[in-house]
Protein backbone atom coordinates (compact mmCIF):
# COMPACT_ATOMS: atom_id res chain seq x y z
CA UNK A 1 -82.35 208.63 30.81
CA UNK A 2 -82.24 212.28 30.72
CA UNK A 3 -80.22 213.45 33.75
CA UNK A 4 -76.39 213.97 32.89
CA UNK A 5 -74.14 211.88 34.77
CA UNK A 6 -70.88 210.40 35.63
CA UNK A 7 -72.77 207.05 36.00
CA UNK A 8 -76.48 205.17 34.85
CA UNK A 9 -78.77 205.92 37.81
CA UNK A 10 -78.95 202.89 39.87
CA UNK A 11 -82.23 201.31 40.91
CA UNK A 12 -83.24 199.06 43.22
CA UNK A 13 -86.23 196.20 42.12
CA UNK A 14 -87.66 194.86 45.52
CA UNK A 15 -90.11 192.44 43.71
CA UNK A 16 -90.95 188.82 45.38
CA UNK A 17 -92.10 187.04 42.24
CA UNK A 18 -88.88 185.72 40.66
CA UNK A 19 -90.85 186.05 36.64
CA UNK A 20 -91.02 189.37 37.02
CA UNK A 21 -88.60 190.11 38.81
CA UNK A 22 -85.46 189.20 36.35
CA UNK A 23 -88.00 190.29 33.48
CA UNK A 24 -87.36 193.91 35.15
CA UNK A 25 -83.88 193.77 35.74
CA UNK A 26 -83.30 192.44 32.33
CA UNK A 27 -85.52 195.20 30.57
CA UNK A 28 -84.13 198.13 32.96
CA UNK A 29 -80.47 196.74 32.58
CA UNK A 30 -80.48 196.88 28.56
CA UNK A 31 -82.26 200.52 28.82
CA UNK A 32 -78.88 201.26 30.00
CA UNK A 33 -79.77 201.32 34.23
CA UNK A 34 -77.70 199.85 36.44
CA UNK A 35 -79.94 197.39 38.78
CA UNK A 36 -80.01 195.43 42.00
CA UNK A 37 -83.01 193.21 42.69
CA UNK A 38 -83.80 191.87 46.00
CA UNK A 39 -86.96 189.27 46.47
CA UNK A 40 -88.32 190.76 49.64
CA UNK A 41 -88.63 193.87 51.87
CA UNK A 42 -85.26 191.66 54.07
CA UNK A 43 -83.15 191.85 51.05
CA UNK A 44 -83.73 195.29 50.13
CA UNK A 45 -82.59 196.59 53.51
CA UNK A 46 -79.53 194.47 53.33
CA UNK A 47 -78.90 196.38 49.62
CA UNK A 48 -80.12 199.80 50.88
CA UNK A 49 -77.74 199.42 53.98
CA UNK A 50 -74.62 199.09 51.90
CA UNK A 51 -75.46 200.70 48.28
CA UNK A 52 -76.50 203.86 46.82
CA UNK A 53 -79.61 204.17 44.88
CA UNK A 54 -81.16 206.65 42.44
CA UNK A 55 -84.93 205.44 42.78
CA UNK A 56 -86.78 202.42 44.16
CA UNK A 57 -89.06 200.23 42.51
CA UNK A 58 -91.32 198.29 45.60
CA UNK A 59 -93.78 195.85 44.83
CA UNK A 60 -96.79 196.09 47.52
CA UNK A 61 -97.56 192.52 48.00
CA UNK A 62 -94.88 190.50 49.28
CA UNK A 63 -95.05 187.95 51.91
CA UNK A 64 -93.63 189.05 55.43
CA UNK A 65 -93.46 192.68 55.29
CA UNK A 66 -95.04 194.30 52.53
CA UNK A 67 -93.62 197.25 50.31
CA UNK A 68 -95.74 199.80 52.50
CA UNK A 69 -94.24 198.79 55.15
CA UNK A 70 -90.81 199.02 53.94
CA UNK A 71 -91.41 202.45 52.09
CA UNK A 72 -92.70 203.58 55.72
CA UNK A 73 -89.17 202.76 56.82
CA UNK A 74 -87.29 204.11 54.18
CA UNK A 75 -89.02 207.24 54.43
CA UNK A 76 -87.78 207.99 57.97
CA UNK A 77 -84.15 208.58 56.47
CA UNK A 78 -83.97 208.16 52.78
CA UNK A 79 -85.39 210.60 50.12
CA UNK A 80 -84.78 208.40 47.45
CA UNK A 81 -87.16 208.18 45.00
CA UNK A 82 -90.04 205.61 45.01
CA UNK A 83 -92.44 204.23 42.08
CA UNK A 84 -94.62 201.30 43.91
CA UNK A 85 -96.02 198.83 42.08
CA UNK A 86 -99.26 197.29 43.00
CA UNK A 87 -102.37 195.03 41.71
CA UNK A 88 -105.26 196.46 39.23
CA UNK A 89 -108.26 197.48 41.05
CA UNK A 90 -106.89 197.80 44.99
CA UNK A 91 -107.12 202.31 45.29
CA UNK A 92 -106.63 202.17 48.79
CA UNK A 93 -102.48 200.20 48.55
CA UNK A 94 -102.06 203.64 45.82
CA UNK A 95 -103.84 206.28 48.18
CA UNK A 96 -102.23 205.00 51.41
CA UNK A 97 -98.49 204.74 49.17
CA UNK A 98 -98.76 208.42 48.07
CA UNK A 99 -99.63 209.29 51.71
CA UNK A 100 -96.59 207.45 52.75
CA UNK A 101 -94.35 209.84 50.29
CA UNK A 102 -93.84 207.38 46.82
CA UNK A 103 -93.54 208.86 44.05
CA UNK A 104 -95.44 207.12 41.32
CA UNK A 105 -97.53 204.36 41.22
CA UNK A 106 -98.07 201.79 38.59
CA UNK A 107 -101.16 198.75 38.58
CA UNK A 108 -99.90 195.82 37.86
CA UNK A 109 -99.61 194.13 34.57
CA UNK A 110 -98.13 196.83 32.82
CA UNK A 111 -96.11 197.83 29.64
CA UNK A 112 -92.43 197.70 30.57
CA UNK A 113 -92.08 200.74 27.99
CA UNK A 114 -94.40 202.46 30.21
CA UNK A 115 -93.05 201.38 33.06
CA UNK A 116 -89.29 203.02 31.84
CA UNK A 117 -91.11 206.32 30.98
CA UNK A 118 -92.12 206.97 34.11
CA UNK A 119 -88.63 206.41 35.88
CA UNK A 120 -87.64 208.73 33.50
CA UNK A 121 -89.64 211.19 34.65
CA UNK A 122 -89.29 210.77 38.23
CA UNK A 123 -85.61 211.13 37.72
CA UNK A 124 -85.67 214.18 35.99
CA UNK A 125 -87.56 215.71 39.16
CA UNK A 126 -85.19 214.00 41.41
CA UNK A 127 -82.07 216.28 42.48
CA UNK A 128 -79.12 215.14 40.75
CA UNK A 129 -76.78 212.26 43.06
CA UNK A 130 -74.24 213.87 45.04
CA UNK A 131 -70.73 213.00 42.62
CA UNK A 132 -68.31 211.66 44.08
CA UNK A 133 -65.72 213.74 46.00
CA UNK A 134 -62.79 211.91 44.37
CA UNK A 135 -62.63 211.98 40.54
CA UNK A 136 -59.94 209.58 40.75
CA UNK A 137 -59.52 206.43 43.04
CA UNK A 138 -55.70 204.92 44.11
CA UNK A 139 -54.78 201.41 45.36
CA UNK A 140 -51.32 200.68 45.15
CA UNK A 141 -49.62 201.14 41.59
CA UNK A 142 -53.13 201.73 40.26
CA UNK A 143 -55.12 204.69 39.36
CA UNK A 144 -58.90 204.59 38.34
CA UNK A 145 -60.24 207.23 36.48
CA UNK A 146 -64.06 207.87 38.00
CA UNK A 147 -65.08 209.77 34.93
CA UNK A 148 -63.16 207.96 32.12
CA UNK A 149 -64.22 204.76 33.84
CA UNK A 150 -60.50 203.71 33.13
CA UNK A 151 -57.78 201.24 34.93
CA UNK A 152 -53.72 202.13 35.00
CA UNK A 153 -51.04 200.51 36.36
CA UNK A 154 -47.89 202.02 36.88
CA UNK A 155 -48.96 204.69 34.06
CA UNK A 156 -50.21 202.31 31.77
CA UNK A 157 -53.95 201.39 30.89
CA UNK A 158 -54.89 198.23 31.68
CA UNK A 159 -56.91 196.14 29.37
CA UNK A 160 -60.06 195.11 30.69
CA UNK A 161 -62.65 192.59 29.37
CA UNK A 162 -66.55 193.81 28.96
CA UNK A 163 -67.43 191.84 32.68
CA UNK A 164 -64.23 193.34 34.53
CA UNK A 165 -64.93 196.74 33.55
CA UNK A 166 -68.57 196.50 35.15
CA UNK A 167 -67.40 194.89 38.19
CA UNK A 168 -64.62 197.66 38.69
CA UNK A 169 -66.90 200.13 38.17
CA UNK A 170 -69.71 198.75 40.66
CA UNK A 171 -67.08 198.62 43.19
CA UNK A 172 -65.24 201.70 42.57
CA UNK A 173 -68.28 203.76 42.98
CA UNK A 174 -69.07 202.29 46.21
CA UNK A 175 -65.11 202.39 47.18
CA UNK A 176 -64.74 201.21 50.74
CA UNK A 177 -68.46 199.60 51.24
CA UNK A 178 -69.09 196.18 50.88
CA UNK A 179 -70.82 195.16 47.74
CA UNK A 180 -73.57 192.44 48.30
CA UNK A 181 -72.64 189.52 45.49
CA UNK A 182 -76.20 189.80 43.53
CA UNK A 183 -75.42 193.61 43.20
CA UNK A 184 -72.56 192.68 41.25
CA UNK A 185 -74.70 190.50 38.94
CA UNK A 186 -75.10 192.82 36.45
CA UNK A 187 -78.11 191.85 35.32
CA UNK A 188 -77.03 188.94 32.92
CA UNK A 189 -77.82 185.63 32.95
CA UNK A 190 -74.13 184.80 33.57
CA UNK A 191 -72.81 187.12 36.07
CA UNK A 192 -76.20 186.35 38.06
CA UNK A 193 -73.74 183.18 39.16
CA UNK A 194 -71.99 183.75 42.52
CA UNK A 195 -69.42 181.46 41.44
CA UNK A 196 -69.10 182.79 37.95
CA UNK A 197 -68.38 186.27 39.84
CA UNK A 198 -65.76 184.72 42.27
CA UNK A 199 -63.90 184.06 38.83
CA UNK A 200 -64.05 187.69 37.38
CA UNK A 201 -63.04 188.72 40.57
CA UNK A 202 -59.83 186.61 41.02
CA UNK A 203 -59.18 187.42 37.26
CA UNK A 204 -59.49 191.44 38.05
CA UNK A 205 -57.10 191.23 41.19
CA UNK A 206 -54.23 189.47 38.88
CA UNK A 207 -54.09 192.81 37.25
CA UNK A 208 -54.42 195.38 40.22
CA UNK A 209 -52.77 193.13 43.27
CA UNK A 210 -49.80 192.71 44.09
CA UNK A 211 -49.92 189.64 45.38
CA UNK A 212 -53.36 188.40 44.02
CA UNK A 213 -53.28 185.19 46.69
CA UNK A 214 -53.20 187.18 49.67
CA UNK A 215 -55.55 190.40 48.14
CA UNK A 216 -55.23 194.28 49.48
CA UNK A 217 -57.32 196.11 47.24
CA UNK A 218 -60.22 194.13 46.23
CA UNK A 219 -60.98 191.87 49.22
CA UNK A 220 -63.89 189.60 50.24
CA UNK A 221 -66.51 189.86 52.63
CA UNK A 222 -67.41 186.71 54.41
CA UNK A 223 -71.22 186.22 53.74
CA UNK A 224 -71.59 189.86 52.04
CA UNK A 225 -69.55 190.20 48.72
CA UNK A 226 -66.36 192.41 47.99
CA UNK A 227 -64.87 195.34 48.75
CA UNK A 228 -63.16 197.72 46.87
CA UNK A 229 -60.50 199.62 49.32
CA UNK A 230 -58.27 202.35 48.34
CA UNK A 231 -55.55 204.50 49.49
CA UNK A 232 -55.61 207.71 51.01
């Protein structure tokens, strides 16, 4: 990753065969990315109606509607960034993707080395993602620090563990939008969990709540995730 920035690019994996799919998000995730993966073209628009992303990676053949369809879509209001994957020796899923307005293609199998390069490369033509307006976030007695990626209370830094830190971060950048559960996976086998992330986030609002039974900062989203809400 080439492009300097406050945060890793985020990247969406919209990828129906489960195998590859967590094969991605694990390689992208230890490149250093940060990664949502959603199984089909349904998912993606849940993820790309309540998250910002740097670039898209779209498989083409998914059951229901396939990736071309969906980059069709996205095209009509998103510039983001798209590499499409699709199967060796089908030209015409490439040719009609380019037409469409991806960016890169890639035949399927492929080198995940390869595959990392070329993300590279798109985002290094990709205009750098608008920063955030507020370098600092409040809720309450707490301050985050956007750039230091850093948690005080009352003036004081706030220890986080290694899982807390990623989930604060997740939700700080997308401060006052829900955040879809299996965005805040993080990639890892463990945090891929719903339930295991229902305990980091009880655990995090203990140490920016007030009261962390009846939540005012970090609050849940019936059938969505969390959301991170902060004071004027």
């Amino acid at each position: 990753m080439d492009r300097p920035s406050l945060y890793p690019p985020h990247i969406l994996i919209v990828e129906d065969d489960m195998r590859v799919r967590n094969l991605l998000r694990k390689f992208l995730t230890e490149t250093g990315y940060m990664v949502t993966a959603a199984e089909d073209a349904a998912a993606a628009r849940s993820h790309l109606g309540s998250l910002q992303f740097d670039l898209l990676v779209i498989d083409v053949m998914m059951p229901g509607e396939d990736g071309l369809s969906l980059v069709k879509s996205v095209r009509e209001h998103n510039p983001v960034p798209i590499l499409m994957l699709t199967a060796m020796g089908e030209p015409q899923h490439r040719i009609r993707g380019l037409e469409l307005g991806v960016d890169d293609y890639m035949a399927k199998p492929f080198e995940p080395q390869e595959l990392v390069l070329r993300i590279g490369s798109i985002l290094r033509r990709a205009p750098p993602t608008e920063a955030p307006a507020k370098m600092e976030l409040r809720f309450g007695d707490c301050r985050y620090d956007l750039a230091r990626e850093q948690l005080s209370r009352n003036g004081s830094v706030v220890r986080l563990t290694g899982t807390e830190a990623e989930l604060l971060r997740v939700l700080a950048r997308h401060a006052g939008v829900p955040v879809d559960r299996t965005a805040l996976g993080l990639g890892s086998d463990d945090t891929t969990n719903p339930r295991t992330i229902d305990v980091q986030i009880t655990r995090l609002r203990r140490k920016i709540e007030p009261d962390p039974r009846q939540p005012r900062y970090l609050q849940t989203i019936r059938g969505t995730g969390y959301l991170l809400r902060t004071d004027p």
